[in-house]
N, C-alpha and C. Protein backbone atom coordinates (compact mmCIF):
# COMPACT_ATOMS: atom_id res chain seq x y z
N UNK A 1 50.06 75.94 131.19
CA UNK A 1 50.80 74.70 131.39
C UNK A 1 52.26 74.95 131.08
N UNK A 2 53.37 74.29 131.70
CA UNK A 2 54.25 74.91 132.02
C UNK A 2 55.31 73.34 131.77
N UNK A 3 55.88 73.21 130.23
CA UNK A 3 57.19 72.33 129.67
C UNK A 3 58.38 72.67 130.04
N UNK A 4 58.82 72.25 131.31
CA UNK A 4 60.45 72.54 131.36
C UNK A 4 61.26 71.37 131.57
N UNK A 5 62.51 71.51 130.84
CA UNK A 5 63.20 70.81 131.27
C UNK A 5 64.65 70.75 131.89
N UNK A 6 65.16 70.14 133.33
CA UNK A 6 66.11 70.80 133.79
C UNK A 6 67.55 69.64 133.26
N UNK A 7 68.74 70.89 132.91
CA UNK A 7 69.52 70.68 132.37
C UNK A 7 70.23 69.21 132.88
N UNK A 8 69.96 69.08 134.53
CA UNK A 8 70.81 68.08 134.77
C UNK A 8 69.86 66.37 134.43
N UNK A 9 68.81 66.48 133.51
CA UNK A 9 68.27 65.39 133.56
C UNK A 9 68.82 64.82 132.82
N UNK A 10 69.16 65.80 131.28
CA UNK A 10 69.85 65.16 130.26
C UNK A 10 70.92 65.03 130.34
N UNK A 11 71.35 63.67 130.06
CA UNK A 11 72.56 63.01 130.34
C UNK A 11 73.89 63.00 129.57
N UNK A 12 75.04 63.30 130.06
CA UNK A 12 76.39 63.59 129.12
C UNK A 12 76.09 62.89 127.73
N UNK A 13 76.39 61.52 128.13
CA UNK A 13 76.22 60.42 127.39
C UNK A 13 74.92 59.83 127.17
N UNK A 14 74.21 60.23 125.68
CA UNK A 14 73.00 59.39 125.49
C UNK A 14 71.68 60.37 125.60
N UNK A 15 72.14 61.26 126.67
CA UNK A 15 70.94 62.48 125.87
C UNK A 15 69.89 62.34 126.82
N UNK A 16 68.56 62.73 126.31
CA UNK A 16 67.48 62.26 127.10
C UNK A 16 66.35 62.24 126.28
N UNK A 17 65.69 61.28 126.22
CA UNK A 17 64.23 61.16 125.08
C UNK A 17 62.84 61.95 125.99
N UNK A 18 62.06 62.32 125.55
CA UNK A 18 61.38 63.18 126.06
C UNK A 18 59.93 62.83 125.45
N UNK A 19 58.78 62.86 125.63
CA UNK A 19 57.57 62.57 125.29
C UNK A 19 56.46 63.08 126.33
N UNK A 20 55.80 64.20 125.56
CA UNK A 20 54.87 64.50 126.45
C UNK A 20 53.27 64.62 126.06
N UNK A 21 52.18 64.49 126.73
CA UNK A 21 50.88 64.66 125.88
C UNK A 21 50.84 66.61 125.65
N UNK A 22 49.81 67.00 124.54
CA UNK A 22 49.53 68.32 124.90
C UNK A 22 48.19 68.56 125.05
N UNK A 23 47.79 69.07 125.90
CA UNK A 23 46.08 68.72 126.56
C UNK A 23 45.48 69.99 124.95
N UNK A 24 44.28 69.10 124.89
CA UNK A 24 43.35 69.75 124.11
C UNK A 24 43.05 71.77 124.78
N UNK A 25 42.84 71.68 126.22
CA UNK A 25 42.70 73.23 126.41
C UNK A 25 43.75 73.92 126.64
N UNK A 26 44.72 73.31 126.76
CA UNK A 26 46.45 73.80 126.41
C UNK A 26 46.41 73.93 124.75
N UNK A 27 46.14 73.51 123.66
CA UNK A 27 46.26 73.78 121.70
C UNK A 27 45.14 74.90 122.17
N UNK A 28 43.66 74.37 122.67
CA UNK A 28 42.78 75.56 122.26
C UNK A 28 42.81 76.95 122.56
N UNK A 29 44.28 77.07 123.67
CA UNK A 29 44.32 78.56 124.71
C UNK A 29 45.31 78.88 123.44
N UNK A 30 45.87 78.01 122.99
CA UNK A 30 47.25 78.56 122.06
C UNK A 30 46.77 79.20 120.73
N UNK A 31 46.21 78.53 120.19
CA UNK A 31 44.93 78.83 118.77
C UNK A 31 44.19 79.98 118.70
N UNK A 32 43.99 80.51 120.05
CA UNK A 32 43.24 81.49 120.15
C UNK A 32 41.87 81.66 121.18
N UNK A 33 41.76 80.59 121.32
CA UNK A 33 40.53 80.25 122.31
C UNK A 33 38.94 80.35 122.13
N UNK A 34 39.03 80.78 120.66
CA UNK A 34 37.23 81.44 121.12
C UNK A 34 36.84 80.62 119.42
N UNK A 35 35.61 81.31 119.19
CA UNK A 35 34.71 80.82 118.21
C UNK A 35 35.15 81.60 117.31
N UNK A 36 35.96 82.50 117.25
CA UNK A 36 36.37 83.91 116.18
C UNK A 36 37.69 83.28 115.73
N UNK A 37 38.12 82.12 116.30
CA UNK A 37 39.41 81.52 115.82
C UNK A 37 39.09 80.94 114.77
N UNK A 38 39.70 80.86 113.66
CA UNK A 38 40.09 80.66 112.42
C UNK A 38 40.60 78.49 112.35
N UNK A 39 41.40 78.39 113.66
CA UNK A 39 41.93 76.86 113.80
C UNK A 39 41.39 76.47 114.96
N UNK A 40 40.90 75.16 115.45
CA UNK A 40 40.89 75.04 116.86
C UNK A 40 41.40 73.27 116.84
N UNK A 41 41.61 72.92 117.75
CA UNK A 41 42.32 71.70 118.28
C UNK A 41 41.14 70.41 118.16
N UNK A 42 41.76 69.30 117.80
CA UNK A 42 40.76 68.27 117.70
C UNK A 42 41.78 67.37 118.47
N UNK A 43 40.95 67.05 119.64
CA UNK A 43 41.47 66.22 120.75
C UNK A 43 43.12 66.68 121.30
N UNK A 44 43.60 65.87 121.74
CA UNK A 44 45.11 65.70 122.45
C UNK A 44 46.39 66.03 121.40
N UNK A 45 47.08 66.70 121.63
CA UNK A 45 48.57 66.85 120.79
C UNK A 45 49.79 65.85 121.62
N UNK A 46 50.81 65.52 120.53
CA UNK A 46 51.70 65.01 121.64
C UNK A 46 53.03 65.71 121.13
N UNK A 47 53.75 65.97 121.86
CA UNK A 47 54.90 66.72 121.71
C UNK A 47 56.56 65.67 122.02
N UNK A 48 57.38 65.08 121.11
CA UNK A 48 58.27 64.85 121.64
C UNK A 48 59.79 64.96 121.05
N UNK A 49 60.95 64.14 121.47
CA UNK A 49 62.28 64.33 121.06
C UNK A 49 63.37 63.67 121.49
N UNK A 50 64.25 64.15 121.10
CA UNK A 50 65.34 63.73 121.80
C UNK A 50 66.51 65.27 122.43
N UNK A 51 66.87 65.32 123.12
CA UNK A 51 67.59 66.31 123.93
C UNK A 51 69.13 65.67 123.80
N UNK A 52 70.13 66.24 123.20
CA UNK A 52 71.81 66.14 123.64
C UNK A 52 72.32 67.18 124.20
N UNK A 53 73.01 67.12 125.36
CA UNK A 53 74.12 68.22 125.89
C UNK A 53 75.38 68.40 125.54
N UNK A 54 75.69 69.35 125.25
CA UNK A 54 77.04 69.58 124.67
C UNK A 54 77.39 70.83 125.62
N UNK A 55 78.88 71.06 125.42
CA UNK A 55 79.26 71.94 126.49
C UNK A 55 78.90 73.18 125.88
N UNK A 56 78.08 73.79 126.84
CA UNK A 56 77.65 75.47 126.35
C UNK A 56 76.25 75.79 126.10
N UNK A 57 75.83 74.17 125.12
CA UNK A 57 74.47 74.21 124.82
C UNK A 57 73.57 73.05 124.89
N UNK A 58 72.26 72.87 124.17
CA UNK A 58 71.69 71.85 123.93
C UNK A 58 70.66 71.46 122.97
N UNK A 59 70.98 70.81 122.43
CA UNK A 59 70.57 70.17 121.12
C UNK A 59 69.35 69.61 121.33
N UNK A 60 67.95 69.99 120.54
CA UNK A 60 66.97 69.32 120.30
C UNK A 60 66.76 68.72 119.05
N UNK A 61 65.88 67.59 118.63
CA UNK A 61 65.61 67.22 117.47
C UNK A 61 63.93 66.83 117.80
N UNK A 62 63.17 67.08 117.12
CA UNK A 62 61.43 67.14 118.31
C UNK A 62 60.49 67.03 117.22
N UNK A 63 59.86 66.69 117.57
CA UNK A 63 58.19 66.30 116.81
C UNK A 63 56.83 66.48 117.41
N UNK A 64 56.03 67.39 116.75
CA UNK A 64 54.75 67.81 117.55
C UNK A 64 53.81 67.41 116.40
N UNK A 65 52.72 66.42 117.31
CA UNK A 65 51.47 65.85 116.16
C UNK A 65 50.47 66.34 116.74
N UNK A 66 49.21 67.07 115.92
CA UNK A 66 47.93 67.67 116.19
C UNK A 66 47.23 67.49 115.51
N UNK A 67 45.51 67.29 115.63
CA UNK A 67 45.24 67.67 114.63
C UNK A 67 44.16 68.53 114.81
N UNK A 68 43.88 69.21 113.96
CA UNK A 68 42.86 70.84 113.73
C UNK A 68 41.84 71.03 112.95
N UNK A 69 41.01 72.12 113.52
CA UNK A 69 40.18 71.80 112.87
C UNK A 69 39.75 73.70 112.35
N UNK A 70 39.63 73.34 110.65
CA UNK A 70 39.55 75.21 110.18
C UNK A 70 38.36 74.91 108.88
N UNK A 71 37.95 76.21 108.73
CA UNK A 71 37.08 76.32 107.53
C UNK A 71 37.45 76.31 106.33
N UNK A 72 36.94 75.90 105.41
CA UNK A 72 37.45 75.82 104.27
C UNK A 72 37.81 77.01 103.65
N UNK A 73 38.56 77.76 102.75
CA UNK A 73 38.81 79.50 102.62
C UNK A 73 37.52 79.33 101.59
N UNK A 74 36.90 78.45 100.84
CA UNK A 74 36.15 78.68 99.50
C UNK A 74 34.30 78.45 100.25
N UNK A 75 34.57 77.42 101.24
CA UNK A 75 32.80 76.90 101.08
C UNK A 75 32.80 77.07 102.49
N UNK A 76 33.17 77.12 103.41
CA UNK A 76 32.95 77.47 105.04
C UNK A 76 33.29 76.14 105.78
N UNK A 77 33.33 75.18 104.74
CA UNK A 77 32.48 73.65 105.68
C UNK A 77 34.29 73.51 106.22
N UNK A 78 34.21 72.66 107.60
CA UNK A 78 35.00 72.40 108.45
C UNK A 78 35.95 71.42 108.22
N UNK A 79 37.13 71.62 107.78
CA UNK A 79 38.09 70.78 107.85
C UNK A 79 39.29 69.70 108.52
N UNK A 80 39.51 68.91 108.84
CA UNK A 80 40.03 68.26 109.72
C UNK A 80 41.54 67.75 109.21
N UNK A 81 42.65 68.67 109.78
CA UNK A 81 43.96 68.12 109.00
C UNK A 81 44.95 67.87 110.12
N UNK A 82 45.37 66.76 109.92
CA UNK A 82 46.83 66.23 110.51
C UNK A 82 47.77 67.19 110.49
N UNK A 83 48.70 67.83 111.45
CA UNK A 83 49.57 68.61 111.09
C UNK A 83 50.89 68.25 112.40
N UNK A 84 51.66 67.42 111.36
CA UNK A 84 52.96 66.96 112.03
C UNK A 84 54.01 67.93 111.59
N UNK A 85 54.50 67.96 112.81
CA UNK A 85 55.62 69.14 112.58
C UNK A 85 56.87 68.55 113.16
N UNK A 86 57.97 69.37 112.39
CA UNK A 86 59.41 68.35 112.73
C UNK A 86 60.43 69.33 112.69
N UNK A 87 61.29 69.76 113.68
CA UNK A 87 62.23 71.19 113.71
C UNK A 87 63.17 70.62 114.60
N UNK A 88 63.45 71.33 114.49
CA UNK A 88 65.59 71.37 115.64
C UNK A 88 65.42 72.93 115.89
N UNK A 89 66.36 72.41 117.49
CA UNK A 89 66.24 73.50 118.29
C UNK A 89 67.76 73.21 118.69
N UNK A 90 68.31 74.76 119.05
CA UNK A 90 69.65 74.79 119.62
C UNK A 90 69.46 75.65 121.18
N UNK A 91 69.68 75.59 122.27
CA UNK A 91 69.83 76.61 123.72
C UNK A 91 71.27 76.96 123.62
N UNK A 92 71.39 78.12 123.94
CA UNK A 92 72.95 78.08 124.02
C UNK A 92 73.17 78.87 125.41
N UNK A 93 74.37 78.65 126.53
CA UNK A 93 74.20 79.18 127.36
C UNK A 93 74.27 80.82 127.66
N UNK A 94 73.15 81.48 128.03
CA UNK A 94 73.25 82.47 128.25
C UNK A 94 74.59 83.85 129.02
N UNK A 95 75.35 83.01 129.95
CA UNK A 95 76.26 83.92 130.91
C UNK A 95 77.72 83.42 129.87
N UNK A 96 77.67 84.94 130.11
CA UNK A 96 78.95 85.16 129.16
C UNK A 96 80.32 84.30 129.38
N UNK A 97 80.35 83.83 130.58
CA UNK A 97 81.98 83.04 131.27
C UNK A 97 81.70 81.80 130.53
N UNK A 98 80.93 81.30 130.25
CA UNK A 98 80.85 80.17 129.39
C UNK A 98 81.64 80.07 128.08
N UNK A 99 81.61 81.12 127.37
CA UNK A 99 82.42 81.11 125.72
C UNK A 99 84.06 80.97 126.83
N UNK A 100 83.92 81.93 127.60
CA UNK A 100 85.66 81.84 128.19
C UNK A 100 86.19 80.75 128.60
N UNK A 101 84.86 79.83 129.16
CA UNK A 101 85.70 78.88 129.85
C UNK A 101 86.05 77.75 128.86
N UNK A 102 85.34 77.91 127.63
CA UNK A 102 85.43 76.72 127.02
C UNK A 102 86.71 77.60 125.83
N UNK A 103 86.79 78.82 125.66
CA UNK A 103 88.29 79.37 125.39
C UNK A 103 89.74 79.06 126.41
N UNK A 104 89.15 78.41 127.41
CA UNK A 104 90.41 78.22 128.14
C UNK A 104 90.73 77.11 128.14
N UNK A 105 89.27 76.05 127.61
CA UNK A 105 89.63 74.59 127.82
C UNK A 105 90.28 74.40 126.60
N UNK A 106 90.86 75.39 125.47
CA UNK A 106 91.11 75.53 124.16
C UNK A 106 89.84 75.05 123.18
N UNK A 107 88.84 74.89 123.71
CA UNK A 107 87.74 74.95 122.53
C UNK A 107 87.10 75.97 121.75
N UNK A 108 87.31 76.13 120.65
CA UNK A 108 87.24 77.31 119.81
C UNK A 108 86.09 77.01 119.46
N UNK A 109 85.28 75.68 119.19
CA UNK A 109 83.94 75.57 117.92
C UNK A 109 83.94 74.48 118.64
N UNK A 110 82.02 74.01 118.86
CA UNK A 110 82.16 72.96 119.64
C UNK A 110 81.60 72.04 118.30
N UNK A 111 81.90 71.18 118.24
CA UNK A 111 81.40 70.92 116.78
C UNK A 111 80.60 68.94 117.54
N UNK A 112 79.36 68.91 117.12
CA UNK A 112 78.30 67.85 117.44
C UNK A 112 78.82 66.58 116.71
N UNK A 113 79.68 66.83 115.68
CA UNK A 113 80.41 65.24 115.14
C UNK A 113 81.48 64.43 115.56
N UNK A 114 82.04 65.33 116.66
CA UNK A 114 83.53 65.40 117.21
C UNK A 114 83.11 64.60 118.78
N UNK A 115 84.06 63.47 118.92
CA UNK A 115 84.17 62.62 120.05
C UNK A 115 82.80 61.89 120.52
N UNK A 116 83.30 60.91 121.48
CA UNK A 116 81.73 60.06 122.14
C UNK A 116 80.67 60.78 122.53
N UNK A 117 79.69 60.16 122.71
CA UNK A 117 78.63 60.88 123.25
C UNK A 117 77.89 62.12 122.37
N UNK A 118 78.62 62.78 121.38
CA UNK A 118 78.10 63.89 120.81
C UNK A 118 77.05 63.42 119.64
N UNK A 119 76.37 64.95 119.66
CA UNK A 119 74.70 63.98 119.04
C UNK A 119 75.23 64.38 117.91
N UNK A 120 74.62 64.08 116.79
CA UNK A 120 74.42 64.04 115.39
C UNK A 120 73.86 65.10 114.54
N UNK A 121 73.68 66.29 115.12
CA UNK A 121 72.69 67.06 114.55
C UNK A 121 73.57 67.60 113.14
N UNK A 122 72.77 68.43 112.50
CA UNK A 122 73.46 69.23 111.72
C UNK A 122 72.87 70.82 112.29
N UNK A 123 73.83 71.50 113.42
CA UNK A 123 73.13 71.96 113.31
C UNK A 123 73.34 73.72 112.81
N UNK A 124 73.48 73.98 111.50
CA UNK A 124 73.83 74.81 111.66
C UNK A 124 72.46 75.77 110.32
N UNK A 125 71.24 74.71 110.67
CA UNK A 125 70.38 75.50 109.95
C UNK A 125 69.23 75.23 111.53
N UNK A 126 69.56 75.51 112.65
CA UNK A 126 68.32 75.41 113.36
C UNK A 126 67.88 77.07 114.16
N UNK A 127 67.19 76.53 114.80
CA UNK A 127 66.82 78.27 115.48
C UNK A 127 67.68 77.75 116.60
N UNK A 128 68.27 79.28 117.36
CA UNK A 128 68.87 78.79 118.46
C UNK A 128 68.36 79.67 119.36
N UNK A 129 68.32 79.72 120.82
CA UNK A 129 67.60 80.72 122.18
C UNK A 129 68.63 81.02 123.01
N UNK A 130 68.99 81.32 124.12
CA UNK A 130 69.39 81.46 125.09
C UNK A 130 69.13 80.92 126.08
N UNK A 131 69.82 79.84 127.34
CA UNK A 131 69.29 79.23 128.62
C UNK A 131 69.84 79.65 129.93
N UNK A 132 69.60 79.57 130.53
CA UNK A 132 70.16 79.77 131.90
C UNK A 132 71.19 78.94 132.51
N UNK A 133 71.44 78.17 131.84
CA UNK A 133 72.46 76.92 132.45
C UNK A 133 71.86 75.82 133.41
N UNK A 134 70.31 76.19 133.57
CA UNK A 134 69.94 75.25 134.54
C UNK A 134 68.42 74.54 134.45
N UNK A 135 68.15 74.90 133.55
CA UNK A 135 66.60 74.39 132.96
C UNK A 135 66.43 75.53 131.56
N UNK A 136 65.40 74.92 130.65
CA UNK A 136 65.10 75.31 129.69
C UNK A 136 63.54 75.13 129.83
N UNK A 137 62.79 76.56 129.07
CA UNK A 137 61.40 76.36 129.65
C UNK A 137 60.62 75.98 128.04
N UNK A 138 60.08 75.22 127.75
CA UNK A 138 59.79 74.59 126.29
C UNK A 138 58.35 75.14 125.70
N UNK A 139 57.67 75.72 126.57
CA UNK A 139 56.63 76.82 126.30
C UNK A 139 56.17 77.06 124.74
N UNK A 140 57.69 78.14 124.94
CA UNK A 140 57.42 79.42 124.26
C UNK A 140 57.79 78.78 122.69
N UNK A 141 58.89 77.40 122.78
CA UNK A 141 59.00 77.19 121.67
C UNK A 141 57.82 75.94 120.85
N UNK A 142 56.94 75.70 122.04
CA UNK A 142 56.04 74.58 121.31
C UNK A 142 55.10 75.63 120.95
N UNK A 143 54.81 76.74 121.43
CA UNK A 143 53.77 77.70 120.78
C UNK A 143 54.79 78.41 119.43
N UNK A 144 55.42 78.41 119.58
CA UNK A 144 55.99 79.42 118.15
C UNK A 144 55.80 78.51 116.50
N UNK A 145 56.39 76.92 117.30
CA UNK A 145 56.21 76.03 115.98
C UNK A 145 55.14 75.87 115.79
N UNK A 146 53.68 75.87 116.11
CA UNK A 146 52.31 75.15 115.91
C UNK A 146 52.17 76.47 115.29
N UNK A 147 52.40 77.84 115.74
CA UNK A 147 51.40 78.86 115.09
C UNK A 147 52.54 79.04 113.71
N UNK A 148 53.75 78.54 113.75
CA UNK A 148 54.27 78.93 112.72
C UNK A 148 54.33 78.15 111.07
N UNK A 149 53.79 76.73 112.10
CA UNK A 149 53.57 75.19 110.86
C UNK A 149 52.06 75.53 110.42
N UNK A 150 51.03 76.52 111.19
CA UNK A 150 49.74 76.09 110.40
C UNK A 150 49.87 76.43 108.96
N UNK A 151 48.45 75.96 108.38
CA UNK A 151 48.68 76.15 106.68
C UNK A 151 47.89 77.16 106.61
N UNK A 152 48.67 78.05 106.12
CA UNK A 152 48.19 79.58 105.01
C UNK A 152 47.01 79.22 104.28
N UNK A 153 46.36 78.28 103.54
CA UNK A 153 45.35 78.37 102.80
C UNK A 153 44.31 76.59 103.59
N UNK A 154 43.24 76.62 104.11
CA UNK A 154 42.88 75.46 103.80
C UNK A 154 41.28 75.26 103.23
N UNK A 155 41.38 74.11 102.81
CA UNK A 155 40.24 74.03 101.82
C UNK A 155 40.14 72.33 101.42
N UNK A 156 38.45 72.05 101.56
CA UNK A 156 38.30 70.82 101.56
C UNK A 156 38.51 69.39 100.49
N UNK A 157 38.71 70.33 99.21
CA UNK A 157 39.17 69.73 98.61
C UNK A 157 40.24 70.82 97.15
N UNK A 158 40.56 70.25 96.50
CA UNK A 158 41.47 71.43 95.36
C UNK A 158 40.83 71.70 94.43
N UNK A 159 39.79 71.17 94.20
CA UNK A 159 38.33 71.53 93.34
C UNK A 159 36.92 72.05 93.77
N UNK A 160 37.30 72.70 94.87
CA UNK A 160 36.29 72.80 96.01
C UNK A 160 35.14 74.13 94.66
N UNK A 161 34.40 74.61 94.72
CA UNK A 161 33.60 74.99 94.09
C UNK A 161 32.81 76.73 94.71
N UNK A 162 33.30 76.40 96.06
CA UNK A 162 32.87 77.55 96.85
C UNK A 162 31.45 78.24 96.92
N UNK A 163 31.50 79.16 97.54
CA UNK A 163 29.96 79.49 97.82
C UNK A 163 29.55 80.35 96.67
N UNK A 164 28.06 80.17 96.16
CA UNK A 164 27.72 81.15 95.35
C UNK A 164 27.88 82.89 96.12
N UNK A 165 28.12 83.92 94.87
CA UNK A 165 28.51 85.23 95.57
C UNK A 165 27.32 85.90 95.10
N UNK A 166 25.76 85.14 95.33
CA UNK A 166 24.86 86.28 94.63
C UNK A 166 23.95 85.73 96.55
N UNK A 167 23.71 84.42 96.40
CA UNK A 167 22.47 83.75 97.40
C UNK A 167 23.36 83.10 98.33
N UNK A 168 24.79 82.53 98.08
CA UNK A 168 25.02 81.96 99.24
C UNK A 168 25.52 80.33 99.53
N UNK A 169 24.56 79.71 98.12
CA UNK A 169 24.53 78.71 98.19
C UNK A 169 26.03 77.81 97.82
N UNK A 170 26.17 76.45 98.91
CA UNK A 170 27.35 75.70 98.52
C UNK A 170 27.35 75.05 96.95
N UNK A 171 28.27 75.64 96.31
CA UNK A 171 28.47 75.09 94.74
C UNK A 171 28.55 73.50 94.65
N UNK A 172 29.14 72.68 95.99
CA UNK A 172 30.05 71.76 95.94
C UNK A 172 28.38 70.88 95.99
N UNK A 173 27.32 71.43 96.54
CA UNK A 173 26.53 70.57 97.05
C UNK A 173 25.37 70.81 95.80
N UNK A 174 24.94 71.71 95.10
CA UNK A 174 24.23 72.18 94.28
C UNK A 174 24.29 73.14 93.39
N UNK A 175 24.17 73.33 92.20
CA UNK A 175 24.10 74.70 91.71
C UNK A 175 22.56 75.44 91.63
N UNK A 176 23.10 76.92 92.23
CA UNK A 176 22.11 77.62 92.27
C UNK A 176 21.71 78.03 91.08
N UNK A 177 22.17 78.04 89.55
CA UNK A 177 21.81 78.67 88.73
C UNK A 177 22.38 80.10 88.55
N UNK A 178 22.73 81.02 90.01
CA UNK A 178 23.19 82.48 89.64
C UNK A 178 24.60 82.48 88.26
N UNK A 179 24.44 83.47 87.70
CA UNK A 179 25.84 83.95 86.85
C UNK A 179 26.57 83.98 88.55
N UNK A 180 27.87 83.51 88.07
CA UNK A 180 28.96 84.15 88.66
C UNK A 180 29.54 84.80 88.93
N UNK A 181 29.68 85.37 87.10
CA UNK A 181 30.54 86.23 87.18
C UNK A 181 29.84 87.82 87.57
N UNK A 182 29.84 88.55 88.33
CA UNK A 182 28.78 89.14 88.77
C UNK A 182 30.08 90.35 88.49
N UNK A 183 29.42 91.44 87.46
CA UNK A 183 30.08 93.15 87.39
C UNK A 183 30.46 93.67 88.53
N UNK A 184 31.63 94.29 88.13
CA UNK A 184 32.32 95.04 89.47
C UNK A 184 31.86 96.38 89.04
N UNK A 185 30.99 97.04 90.05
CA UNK A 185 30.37 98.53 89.81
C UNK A 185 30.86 99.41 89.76
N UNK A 186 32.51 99.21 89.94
CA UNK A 186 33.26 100.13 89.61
C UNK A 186 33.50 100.46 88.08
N UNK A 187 33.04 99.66 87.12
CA UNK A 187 33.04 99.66 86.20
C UNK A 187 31.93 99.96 85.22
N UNK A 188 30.79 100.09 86.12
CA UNK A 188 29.66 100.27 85.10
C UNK A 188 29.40 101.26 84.26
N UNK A 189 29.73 102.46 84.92
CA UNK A 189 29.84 103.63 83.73
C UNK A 189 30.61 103.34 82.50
N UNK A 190 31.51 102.29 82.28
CA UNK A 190 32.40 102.27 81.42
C UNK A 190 31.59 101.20 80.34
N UNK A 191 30.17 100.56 80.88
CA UNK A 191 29.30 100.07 79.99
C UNK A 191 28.87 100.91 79.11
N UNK A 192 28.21 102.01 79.40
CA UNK A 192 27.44 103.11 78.34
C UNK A 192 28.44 103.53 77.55
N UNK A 193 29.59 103.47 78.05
CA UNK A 193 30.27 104.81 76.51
C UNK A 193 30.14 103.78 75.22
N UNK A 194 30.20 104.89 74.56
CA UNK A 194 30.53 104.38 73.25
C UNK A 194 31.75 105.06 72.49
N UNK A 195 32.63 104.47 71.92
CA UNK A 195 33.37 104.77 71.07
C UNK A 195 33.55 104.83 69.66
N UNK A 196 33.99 105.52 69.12
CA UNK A 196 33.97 106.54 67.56
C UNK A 196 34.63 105.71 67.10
N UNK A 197 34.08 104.73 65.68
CA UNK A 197 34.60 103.43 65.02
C UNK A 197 35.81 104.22 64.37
């Protein structure tokens, strides 16, 4: 599936708001696709923003809502988490006559606070790409933020109890009775010695 948007939609003045669905087998191709995936997609994502043009480049401010579905890291059982994500994006134009021409219009720094129409961003903590001057393809950057916002650890609750490591069994649901703490056999020879009081 294929997010582009062409430069002349967004408007000098006022920008362009943008809202799109993201189909469930569009997250699940992105995730990984199979049963060996670690996250998979629970229903529809929606992806949206606002777009400003400025001379040279273009300013995003965007929001992508999903939600997913992963195993717990402690007990296996399946988790279901909201994961709203919120980033700024900069395009800047790719062909080099662009910095010149806007050196000839005497613009040294185009700065987003300066005169009508200019958006608000701050942007000088965002990621920025390269465009063509004539569309921007939004792809590559709605896949970079989803795989880059998932969460490193998930787990069903912060007291989760995890699986026993002798039989198997969920702690959270029963105790099996096994010790836990079960010897690391790398160590067992170091049971027999004895040492000289």
């Amino acid at each position: 599936m294929q997010f582009i948007i062409k430069i002349e939609e967004i408007r000098e003045k006022g920008g362009l708001d943008y809202d799109r669905e993201l189909p469930n087998a569009f997250l699940e191709l992105l995730l990984g696709g199979g049963p060996e995936s670690a996250f998979h997609a629970v229903g529809n994502g929606r992806f949206g923003g606002h777009f400003d043009r400025l001379p040279g480049r273009v300013l995003f401010k965007g929001k992508i809502d999903l939600t997913v579905r992963a195993p717990c890291k402690r007990c296996l059982t399946d988790v279901v988490k909201k994961s709203p994500i919120e980033f700024r994006m900069t395009w800047v134009h790719e062909r080099p006559d662009v910095q010149a021409a806007l050196e000839d219009a005497g613009i040294d720094e185009v700065s987003d606070a300066e005169g009508p129409g200019r958006g608000s961003f701050d942007d000088g903590d965002v990621d920025t790409e390269p465009f063509d001057g004539e569309k921007i393809d939004l792809d590559s950057m709605i896949r970079e933020q989803i795989l880059l916002n998932l969460p490193m650890d998930v787990l069903c609750k912060p007291e989760c109890k995890g699986l026993c490591s002798v039989c198997g069994q969920d702690l959270n649901e029963k105790d099996c009775g096994h010790d836990q703490k079960v010897p690391d056999p790398r160590w067992a020879a170091l049971k027999n010695l004895k040492l000289p009081n």
